[in-house]
Each structure stands twice: as C-alpha cells, then as structure tokens.
N, C-alpha and C. Protein backbone atom coordinates (compact mmCIF):
# COMPACT_ATOMS: atom_id res chain seq x y z
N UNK A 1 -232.92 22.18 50.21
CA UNK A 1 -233.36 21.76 51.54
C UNK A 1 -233.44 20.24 51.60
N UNK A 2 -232.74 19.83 52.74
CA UNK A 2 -233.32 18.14 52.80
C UNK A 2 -234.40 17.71 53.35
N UNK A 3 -234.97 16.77 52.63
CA UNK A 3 -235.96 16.07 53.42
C UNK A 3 -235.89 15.05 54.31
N UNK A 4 -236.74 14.74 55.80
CA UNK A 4 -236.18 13.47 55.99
C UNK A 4 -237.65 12.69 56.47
N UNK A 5 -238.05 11.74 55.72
CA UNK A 5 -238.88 10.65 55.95
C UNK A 5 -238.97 10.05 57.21
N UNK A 6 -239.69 10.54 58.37
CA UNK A 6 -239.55 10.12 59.68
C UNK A 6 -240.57 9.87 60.71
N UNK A 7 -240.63 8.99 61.44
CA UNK A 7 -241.93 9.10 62.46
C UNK A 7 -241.19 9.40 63.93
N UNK A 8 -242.06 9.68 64.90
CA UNK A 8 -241.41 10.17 66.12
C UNK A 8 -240.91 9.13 67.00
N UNK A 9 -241.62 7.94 66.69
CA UNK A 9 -241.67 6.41 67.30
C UNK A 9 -240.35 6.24 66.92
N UNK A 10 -239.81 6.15 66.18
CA UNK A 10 -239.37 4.98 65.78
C UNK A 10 -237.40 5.30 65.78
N UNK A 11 -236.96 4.36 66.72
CA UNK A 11 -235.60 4.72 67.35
C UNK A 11 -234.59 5.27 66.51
N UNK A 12 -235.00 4.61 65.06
CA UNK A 12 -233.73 4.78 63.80
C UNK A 12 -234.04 6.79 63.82
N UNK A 13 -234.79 6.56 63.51
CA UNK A 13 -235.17 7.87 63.24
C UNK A 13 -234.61 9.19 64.24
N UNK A 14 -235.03 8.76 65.31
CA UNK A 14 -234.63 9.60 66.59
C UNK A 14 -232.79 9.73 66.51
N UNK A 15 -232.09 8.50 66.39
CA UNK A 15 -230.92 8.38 65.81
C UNK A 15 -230.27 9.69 65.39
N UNK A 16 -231.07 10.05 64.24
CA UNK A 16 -230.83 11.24 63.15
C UNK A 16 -231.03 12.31 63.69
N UNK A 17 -232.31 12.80 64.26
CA UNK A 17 -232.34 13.74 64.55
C UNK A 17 -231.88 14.44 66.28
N UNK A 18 -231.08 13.54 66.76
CA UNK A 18 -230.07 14.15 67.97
C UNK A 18 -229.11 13.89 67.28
N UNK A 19 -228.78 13.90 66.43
CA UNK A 19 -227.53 14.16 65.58
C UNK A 19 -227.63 15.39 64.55
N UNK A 20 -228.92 15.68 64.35
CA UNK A 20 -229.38 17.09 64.03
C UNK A 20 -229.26 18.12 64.90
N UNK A 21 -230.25 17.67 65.87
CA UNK A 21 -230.04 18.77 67.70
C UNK A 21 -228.17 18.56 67.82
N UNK A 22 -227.70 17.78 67.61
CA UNK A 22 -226.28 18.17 68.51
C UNK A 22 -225.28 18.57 67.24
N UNK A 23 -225.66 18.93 66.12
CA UNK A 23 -224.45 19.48 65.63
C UNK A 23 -225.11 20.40 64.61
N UNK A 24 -226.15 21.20 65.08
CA UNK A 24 -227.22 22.34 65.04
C UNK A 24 -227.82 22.71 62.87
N UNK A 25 -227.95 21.10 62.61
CA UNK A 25 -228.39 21.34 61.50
C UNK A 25 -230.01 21.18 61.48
N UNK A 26 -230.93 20.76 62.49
CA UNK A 26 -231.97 20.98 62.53
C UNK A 26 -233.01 21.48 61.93
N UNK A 27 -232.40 22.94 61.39
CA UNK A 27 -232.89 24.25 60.48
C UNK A 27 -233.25 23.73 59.09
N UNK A 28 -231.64 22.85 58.61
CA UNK A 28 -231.65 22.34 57.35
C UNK A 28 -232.60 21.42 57.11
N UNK A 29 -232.78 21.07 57.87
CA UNK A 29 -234.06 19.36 57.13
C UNK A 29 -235.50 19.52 57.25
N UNK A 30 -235.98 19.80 56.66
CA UNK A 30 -237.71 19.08 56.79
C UNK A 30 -238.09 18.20 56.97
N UNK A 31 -238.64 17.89 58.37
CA UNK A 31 -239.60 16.78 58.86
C UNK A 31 -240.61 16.10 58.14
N UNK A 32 -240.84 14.90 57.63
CA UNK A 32 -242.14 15.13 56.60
C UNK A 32 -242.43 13.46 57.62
N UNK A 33 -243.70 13.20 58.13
CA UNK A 33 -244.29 12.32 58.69
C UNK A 33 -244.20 11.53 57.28
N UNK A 34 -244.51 9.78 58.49
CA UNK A 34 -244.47 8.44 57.59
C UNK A 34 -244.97 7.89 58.51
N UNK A 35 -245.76 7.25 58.10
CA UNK A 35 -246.13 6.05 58.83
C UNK A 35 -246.76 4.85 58.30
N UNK A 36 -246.37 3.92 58.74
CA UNK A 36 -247.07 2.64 57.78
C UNK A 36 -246.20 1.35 58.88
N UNK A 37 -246.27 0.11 58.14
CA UNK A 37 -246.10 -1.20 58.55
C UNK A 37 -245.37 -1.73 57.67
N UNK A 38 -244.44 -3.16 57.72
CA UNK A 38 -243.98 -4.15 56.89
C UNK A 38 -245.26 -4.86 56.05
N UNK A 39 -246.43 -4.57 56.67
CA UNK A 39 -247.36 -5.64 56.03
C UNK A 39 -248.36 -3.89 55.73
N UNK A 40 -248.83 -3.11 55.83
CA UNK A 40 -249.03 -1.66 55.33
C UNK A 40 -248.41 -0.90 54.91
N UNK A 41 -247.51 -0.31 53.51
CA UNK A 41 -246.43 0.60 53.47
C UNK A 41 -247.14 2.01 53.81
N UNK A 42 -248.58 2.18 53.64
CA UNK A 42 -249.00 3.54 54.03
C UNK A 42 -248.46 4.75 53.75
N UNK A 43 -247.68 5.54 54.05
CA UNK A 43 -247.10 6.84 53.40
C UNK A 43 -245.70 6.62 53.60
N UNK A 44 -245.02 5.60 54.02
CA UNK A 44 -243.88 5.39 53.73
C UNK A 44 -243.53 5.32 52.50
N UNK A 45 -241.52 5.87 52.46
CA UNK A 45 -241.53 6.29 51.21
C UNK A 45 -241.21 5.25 50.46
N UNK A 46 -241.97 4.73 49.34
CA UNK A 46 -241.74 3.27 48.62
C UNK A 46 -241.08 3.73 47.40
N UNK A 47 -241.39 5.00 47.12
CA UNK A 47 -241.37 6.13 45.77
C UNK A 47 -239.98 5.92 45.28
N UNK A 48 -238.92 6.17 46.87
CA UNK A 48 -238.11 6.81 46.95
C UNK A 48 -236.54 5.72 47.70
N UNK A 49 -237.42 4.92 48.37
CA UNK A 49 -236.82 3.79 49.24
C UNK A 49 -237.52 2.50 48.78
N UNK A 50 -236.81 1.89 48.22
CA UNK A 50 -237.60 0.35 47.73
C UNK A 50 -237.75 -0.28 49.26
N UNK A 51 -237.06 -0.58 50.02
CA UNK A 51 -237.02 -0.74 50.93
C UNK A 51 -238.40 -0.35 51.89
N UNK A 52 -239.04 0.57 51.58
CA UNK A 52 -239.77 1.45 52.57
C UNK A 52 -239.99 1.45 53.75
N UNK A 53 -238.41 1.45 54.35
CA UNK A 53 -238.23 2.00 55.55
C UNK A 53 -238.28 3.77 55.78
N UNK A 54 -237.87 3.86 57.34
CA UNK A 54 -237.52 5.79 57.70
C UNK A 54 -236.80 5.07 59.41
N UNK A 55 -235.54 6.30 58.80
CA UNK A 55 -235.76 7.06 58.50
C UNK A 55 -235.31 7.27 56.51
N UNK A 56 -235.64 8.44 55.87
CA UNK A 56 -235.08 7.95 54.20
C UNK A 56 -235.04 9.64 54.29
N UNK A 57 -233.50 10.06 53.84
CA UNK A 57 -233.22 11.22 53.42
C UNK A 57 -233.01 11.53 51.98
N UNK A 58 -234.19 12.69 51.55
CA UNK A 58 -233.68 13.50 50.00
C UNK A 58 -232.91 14.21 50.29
N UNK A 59 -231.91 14.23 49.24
CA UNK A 59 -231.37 15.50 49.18
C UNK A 59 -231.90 15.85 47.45
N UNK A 60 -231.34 17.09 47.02
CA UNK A 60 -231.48 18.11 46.33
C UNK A 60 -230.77 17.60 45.23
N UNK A 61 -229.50 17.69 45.70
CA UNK A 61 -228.20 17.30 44.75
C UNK A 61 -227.45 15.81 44.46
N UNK A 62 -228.27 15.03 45.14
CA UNK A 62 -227.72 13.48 44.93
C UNK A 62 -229.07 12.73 44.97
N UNK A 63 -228.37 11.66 45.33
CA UNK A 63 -229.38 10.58 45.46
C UNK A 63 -229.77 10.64 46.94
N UNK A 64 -231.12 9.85 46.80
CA UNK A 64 -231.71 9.63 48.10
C UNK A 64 -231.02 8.71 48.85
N UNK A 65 -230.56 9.07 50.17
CA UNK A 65 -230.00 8.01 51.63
C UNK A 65 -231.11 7.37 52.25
N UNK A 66 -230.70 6.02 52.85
CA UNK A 66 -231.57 5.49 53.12
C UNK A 66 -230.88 4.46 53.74
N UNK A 67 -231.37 4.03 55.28
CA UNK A 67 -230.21 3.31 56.79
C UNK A 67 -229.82 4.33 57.22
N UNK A 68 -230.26 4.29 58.75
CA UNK A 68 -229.84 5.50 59.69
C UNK A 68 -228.65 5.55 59.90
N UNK A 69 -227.84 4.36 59.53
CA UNK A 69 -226.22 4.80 59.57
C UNK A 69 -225.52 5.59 58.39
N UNK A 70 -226.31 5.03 57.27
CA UNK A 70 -225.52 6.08 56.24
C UNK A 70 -226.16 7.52 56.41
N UNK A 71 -227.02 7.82 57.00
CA UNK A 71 -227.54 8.86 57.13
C UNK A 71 -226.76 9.63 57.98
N UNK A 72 -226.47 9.08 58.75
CA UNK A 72 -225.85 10.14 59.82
C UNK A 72 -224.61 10.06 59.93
N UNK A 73 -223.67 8.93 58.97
CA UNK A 73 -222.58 9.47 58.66
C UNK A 73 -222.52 10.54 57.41
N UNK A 74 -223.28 10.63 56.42
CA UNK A 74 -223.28 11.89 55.85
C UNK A 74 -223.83 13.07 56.38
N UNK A 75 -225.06 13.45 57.27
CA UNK A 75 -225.32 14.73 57.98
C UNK A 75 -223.88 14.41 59.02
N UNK A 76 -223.14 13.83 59.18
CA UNK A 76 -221.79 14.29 60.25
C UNK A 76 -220.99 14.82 59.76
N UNK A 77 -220.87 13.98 58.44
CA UNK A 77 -219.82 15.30 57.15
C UNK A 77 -219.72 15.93 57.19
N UNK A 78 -221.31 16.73 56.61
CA UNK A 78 -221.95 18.12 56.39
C UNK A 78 -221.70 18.86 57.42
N UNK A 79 -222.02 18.40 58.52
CA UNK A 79 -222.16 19.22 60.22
C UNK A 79 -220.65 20.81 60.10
N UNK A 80 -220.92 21.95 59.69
CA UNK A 80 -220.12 22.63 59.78
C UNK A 80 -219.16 22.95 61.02
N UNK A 81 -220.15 22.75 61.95
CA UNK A 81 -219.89 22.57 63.72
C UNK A 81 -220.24 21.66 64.44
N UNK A 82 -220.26 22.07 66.02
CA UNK A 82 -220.66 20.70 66.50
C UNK A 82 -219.16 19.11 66.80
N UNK A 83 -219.59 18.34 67.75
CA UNK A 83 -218.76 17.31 68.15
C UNK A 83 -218.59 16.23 66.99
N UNK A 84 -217.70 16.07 66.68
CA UNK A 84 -216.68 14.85 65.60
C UNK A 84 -217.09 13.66 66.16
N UNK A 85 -218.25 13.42 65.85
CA UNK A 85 -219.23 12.13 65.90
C UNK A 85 -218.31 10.64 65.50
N UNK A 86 -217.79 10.63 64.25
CA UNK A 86 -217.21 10.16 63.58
C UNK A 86 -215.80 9.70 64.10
N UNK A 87 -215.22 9.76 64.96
CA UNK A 87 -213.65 10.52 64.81
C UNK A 87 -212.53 10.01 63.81
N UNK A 88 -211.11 9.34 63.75
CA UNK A 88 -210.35 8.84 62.78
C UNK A 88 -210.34 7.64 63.63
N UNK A 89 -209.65 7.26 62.44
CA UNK A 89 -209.31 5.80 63.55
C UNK A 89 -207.74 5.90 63.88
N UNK A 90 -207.61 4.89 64.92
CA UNK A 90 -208.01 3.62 65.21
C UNK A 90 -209.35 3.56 66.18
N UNK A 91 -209.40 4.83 66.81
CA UNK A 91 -211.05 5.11 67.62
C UNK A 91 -212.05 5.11 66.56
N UNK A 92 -212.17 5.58 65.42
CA UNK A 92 -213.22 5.17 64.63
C UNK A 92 -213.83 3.71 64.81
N UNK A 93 -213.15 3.04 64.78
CA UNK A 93 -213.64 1.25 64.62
C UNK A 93 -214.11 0.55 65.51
N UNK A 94 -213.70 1.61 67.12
CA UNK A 94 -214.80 1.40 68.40
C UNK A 94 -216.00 1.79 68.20
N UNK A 95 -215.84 3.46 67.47
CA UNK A 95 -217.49 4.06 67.70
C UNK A 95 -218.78 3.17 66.88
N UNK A 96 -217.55 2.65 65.63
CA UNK A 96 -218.73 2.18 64.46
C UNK A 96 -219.46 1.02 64.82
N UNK A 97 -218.17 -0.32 65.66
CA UNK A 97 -219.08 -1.49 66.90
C UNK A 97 -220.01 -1.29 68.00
N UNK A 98 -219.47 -0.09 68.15
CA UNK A 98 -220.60 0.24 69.60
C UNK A 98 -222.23 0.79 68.69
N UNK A 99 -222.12 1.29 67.33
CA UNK A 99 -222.94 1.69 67.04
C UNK A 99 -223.60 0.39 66.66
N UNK A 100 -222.89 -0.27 65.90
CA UNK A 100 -223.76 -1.33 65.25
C UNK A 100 -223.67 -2.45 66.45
N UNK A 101 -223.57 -2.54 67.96
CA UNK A 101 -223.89 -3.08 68.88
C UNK A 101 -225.62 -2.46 68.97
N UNK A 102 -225.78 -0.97 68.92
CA UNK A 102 -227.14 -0.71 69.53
C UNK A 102 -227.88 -0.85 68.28
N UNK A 103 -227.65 -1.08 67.02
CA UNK A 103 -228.60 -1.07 65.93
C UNK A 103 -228.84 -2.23 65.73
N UNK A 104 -228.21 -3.50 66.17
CA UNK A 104 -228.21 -4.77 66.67
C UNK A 104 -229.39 -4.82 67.57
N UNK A 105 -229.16 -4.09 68.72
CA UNK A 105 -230.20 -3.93 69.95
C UNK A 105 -231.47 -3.51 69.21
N UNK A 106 -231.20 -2.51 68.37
CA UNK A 106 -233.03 -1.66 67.87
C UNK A 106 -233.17 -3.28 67.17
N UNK A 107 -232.92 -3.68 66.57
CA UNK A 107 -233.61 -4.87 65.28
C UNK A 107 -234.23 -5.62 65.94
N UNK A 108 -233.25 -6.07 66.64
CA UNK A 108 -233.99 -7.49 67.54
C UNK A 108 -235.70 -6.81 68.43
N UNK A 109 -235.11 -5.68 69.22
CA UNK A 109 -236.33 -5.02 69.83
C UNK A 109 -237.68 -4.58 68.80
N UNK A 110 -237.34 -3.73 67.55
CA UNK A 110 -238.41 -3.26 66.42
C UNK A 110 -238.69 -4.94 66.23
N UNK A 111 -237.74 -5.67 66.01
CA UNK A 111 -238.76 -7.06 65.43
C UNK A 111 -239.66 -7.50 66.48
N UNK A 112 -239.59 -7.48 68.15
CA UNK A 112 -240.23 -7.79 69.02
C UNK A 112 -241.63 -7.46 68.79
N UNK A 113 -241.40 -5.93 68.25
CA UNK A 113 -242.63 -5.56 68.74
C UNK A 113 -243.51 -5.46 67.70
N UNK A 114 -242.74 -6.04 66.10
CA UNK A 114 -244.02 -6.39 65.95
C UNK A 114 -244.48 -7.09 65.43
N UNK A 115 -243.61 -8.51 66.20
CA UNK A 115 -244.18 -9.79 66.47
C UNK A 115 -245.69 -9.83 67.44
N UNK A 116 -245.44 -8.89 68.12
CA UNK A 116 -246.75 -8.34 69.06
C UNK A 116 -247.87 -8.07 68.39
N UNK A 117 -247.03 -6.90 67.70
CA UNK A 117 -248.17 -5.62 67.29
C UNK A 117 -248.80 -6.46 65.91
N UNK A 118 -248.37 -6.97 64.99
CA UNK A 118 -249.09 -7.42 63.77
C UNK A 118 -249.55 -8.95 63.62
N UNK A 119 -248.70 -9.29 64.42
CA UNK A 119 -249.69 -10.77 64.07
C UNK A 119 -250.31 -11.22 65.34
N UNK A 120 -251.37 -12.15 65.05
CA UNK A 120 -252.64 -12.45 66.13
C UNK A 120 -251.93 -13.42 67.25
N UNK A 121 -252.11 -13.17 68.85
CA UNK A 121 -252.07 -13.36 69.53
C UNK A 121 -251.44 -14.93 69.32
N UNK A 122 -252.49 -15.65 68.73
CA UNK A 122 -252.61 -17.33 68.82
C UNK A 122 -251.12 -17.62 67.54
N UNK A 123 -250.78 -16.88 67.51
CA UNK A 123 -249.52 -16.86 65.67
C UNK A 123 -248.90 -16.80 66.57
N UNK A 124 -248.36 -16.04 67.53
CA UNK A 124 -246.79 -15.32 68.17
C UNK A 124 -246.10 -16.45 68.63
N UNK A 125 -245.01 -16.15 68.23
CA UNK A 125 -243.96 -17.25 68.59
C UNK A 125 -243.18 -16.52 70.20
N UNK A 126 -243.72 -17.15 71.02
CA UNK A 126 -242.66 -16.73 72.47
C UNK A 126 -241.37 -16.92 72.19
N UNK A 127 -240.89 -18.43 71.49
CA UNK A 127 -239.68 -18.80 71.34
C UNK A 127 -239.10 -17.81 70.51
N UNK A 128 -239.78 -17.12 69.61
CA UNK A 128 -238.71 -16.57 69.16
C UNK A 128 -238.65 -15.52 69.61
N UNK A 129 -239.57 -14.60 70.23
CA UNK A 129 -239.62 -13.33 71.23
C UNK A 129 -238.26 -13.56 71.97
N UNK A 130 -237.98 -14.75 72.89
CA UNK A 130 -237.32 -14.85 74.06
C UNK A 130 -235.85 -15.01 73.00
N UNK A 131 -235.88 -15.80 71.67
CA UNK A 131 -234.57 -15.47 71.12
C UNK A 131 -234.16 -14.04 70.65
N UNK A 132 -235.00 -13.20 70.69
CA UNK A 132 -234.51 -11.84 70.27
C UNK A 132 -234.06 -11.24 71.53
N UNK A 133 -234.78 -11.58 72.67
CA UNK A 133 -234.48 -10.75 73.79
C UNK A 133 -233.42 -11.11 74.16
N UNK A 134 -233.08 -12.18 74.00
CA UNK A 134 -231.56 -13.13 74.54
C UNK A 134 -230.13 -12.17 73.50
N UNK A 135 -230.72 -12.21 72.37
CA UNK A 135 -229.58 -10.97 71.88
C UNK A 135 -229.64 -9.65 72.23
N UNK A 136 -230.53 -8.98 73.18
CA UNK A 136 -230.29 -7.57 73.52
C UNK A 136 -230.19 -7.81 75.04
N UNK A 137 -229.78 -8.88 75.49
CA UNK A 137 -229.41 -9.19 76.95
C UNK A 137 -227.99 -9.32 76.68
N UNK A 138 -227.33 -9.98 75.65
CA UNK A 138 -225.81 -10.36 75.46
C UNK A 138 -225.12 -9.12 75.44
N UNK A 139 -226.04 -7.64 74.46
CA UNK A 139 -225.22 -6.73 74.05
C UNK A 139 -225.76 -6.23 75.36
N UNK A 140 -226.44 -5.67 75.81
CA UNK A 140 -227.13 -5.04 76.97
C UNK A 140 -225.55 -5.34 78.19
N UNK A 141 -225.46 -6.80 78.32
CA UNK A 141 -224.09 -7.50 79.17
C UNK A 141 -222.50 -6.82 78.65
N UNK A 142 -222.75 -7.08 77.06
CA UNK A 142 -221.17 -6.02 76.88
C UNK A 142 -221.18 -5.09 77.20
N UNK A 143 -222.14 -3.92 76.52
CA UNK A 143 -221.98 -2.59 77.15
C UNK A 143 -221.44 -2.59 78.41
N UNK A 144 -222.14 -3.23 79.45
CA UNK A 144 -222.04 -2.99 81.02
C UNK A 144 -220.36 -3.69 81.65
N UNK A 145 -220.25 -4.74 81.13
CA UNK A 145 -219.09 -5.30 81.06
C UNK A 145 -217.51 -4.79 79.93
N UNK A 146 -217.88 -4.07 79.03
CA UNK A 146 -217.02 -3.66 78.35
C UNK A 146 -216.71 -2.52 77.41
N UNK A 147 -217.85 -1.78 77.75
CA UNK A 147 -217.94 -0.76 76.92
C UNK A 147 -218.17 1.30 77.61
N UNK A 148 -218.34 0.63 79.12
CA UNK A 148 -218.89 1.59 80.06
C UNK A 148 -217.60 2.92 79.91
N UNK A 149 -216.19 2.29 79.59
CA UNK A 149 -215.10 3.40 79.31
C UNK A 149 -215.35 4.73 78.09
N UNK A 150 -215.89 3.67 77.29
CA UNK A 150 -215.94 4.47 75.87
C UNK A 150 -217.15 5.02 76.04
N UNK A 151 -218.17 4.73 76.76
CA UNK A 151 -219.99 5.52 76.85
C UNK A 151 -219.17 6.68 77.37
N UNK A 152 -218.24 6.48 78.06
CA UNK A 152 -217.88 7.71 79.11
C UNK A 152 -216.90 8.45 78.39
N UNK A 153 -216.41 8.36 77.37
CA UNK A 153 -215.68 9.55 76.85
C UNK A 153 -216.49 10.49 75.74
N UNK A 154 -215.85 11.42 74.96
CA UNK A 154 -215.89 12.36 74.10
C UNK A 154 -217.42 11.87 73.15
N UNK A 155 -218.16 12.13 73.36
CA UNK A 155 -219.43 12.43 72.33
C UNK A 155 -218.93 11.80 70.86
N UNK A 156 -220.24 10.54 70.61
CA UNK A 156 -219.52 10.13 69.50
C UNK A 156 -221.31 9.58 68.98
N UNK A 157 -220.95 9.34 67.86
CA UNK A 157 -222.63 8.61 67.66
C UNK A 157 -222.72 7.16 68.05
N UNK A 158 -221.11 6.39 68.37
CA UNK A 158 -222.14 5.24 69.44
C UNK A 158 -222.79 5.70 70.42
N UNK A 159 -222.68 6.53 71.34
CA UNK A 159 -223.13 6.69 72.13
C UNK A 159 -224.69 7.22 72.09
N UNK A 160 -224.87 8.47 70.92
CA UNK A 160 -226.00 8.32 70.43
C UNK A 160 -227.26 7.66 70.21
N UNK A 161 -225.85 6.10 69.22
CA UNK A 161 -227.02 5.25 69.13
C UNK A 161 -227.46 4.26 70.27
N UNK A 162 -226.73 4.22 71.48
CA UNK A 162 -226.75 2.98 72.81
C UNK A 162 -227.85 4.07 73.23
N UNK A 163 -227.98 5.65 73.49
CA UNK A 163 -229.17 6.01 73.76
C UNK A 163 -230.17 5.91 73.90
N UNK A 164 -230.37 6.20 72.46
CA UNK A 164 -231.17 5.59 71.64
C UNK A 164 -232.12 4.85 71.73
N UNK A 165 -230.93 3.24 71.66
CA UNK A 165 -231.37 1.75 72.00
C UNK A 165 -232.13 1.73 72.82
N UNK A 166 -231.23 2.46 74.68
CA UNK A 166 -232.27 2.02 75.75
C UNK A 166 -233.25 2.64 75.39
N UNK A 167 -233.23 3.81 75.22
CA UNK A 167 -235.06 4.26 75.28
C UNK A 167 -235.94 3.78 74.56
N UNK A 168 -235.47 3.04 74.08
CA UNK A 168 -236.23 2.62 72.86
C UNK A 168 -236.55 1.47 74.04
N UNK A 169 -235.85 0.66 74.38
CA UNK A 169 -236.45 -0.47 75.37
C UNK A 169 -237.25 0.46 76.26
N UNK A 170 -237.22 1.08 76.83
CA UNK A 170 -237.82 1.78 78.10
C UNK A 170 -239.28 2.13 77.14
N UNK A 171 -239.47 2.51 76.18
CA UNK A 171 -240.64 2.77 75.23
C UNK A 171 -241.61 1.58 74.77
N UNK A 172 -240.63 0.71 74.97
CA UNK A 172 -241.76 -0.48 74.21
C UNK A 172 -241.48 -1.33 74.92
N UNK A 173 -240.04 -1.85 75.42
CA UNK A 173 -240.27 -3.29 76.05
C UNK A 173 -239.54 -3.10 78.11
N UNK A 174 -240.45 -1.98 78.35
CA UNK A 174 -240.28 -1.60 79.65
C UNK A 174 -240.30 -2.43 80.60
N UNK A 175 -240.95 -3.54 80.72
CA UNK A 175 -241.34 -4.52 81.28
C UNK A 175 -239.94 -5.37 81.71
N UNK A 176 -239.41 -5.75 80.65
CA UNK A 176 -238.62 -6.60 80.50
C UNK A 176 -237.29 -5.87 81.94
N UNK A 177 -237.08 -4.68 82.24
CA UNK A 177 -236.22 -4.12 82.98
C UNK A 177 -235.25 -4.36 83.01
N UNK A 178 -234.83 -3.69 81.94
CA UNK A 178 -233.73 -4.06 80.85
C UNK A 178 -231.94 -3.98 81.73
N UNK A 179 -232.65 -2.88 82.91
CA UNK A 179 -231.39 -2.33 84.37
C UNK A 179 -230.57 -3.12 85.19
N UNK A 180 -231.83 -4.06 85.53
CA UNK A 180 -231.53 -5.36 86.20
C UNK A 180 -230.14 -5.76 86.45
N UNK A 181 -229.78 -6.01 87.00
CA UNK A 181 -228.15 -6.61 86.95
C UNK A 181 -227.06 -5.17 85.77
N UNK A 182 -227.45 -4.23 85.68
CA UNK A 182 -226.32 -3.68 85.09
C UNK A 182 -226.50 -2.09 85.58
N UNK A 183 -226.01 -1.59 86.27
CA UNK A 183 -225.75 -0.74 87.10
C UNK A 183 -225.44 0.32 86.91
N UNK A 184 -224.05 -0.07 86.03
CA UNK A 184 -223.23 1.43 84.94
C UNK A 184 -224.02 1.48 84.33
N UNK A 185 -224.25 0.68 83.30
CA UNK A 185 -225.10 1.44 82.16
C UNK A 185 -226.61 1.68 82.45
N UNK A 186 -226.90 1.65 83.71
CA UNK A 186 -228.27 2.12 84.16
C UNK A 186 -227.88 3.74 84.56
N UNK A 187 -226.38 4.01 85.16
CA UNK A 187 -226.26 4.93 85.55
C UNK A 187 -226.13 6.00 84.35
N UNK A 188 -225.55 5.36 83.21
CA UNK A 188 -224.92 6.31 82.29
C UNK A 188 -225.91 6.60 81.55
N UNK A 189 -227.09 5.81 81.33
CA UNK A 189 -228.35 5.89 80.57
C UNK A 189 -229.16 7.70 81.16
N UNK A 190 -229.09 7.52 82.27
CA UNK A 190 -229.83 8.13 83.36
C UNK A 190 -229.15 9.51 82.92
N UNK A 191 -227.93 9.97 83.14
CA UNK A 191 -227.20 10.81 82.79
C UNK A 191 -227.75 11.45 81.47
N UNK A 192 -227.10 10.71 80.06
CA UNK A 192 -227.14 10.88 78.65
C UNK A 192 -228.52 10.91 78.61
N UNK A 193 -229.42 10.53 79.03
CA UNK A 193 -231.02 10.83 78.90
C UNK A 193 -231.17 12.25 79.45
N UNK A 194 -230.17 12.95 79.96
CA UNK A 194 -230.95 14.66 80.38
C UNK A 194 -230.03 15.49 79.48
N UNK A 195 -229.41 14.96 78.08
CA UNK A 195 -228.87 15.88 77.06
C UNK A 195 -230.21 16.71 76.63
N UNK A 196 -230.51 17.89 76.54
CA UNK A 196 -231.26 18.37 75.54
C UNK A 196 -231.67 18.09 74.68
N UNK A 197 -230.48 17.07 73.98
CA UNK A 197 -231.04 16.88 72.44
C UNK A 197 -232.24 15.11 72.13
N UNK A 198 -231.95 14.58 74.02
CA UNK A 198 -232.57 13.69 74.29
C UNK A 198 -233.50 14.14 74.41
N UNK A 199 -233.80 14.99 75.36
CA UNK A 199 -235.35 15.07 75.72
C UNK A 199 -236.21 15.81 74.94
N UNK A 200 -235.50 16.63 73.56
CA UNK A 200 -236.53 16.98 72.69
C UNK A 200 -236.99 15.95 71.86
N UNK A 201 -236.50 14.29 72.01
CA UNK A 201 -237.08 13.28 70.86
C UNK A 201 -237.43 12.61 71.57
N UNK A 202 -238.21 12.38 72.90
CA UNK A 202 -238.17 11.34 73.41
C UNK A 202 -239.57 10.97 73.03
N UNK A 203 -239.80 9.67 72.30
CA UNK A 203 -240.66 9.38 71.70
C UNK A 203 -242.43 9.53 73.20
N UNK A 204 -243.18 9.72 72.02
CA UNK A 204 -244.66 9.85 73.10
C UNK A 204 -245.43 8.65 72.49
C-alpha cells in the first residue's frame, strides 16, 4: 500500500490527489496527515524527506518520492486506466511548461503566505510580497495570452496543475483578484473547478 504524506491545505498536495480521483487510484494510497512549518517541522516527514516537505510518497518496494511532480509522474505510470496525463512528445514538452508555469505560480504564492503567516507584521517585506506577486501576474498573463488553446484540449496534468494554482490563489490570496483583466482563464477556471475530482479537494 502507498503512503502519502499530505495536508488538505496545501496546493502541491491537492496536485496528487486529483490525479488520484481522475485516474481512480484513490483506493491505493493512504492519507496520513502532516502538518508543520519551515520554521516547525511538526509531523512532517523529516524521517523520510530531508527536505520535510508534502506532499512525500512511500512506497513498499522502492524508495520514498518526494516533489509533487515526481510524484505524479510516477502515480501516472502506475494509473492502469484513466486519461494519459503525461502524453509523448512533442506535446509532452507543452504539458511539462504549463505544469512548471503553475508550480512556478504555487512557490511564489506558498512563499507569500508565509511571509504573512510566520514572520511579525513589523519584519514583512511588502517589496518582496509585491515581487512574488509580479511573477504570478506574468504567468497568470501567459496563460490568458498563450496558453488558453492547450487549457482547452485533452486532460493533461498541466491543466491539473493551473487548477490547482488558481485555487490556490482564490484560497489564500483572494484579495488580490487574480481575474481581473483575464477573462479566458477566468472562464476556463470556472468550468475545470466543477470536475468532481475538483470539488472533492477543494481545500477548507
């Protein structure tokens, strides 16, 4: 059985498991809560992930995974059924930019928040708040400007992960209204947010 090191918050994580919901391995993994901080590791797995990030997958028969991308290119392997997340290339080398466009988007946003959340009010750097947000405004601008063809075809895990991304803004940095000036990808968000496999992770 695999394990997977995960909190409900936290976008990487969610990543994985609508990639569980959509290619019906769900059954296979055990959920095991984590939670902690960069400055608290708390029950994160340190044991297992030097790193002690999550999401962090055991398996049985190998070594422990650990980065939601290698993660979910190996549960896409495995996936007996289910949509070719992955596909070959020369389309492979779109899905893997568009992915690491929105895991681009989660970093800058997870670092936002917790520039917020952990250090004291009178510490926070605005300047650098407003430089993180300035990189999920640039990619936020490609998507909408160059990427709205490929959101719109065949089920792939960029698309997954641009999901993802927004909700993840809509979760923590709602304010910011991330929609503003981009239209398609407000529309396509809106859409891909009533997959099933969205609305069983949508973080609380």
């Amino acid at each position: 059985m695999l394990t997977l090191h995960q909190s409900p918050a936290s976008p990487f994580v969610r990543k994985v498991v609508v990639l569980l919901h959509e290619t019906g391995q769900l059954g296979e993994v055990t959920l095991k809560q984590a939670t902690g901080t960069p400055l608290e590791p708390g029950s994160l797995p340190v044991d297992i992930n030097p790193l002690g990030k999550i999401p962090t997958l055991e398996r049985p028969d190998g070594c422990t995974l650990y980065d939601s991308r290698v993660i979910c290119r190996y549960l896409a392997e495995r996936a007996p059924k289910g949509p070719r997340l992955y596909p070959e290339a020369p389309r492979l080398w779109e899905v893997l930019t568009l992915e690491a466009t929105a895991e681009g988007i989660l970093d800058a946003a997870v670092g936002m928040r917790y520039e917020v959340a952990l250090r004291p009010e009178e510490r926070q750097s605005s300047e650098w708040l407003e430089a993180q947000w300035a990189k999920i405004a640039r990619s936020l601008d490609a998507l909408e400007s160059r990427w709205m063809g490929h959101l719109a075809g065949p089920l792939c895990m960029g698309q997954i992960a641009t999901g993802c991304a927004l909700g993840y803004l809509d979760f923590r940095h709602d304010a910011r209204n991330w929609r503003q000036g981009r239209p398609a990808l407000a529309d396509w968000q809106a859409r891909f947010a009533e997959r099933p496999s969205m609305k069983a992770t949508v973080p609380g």
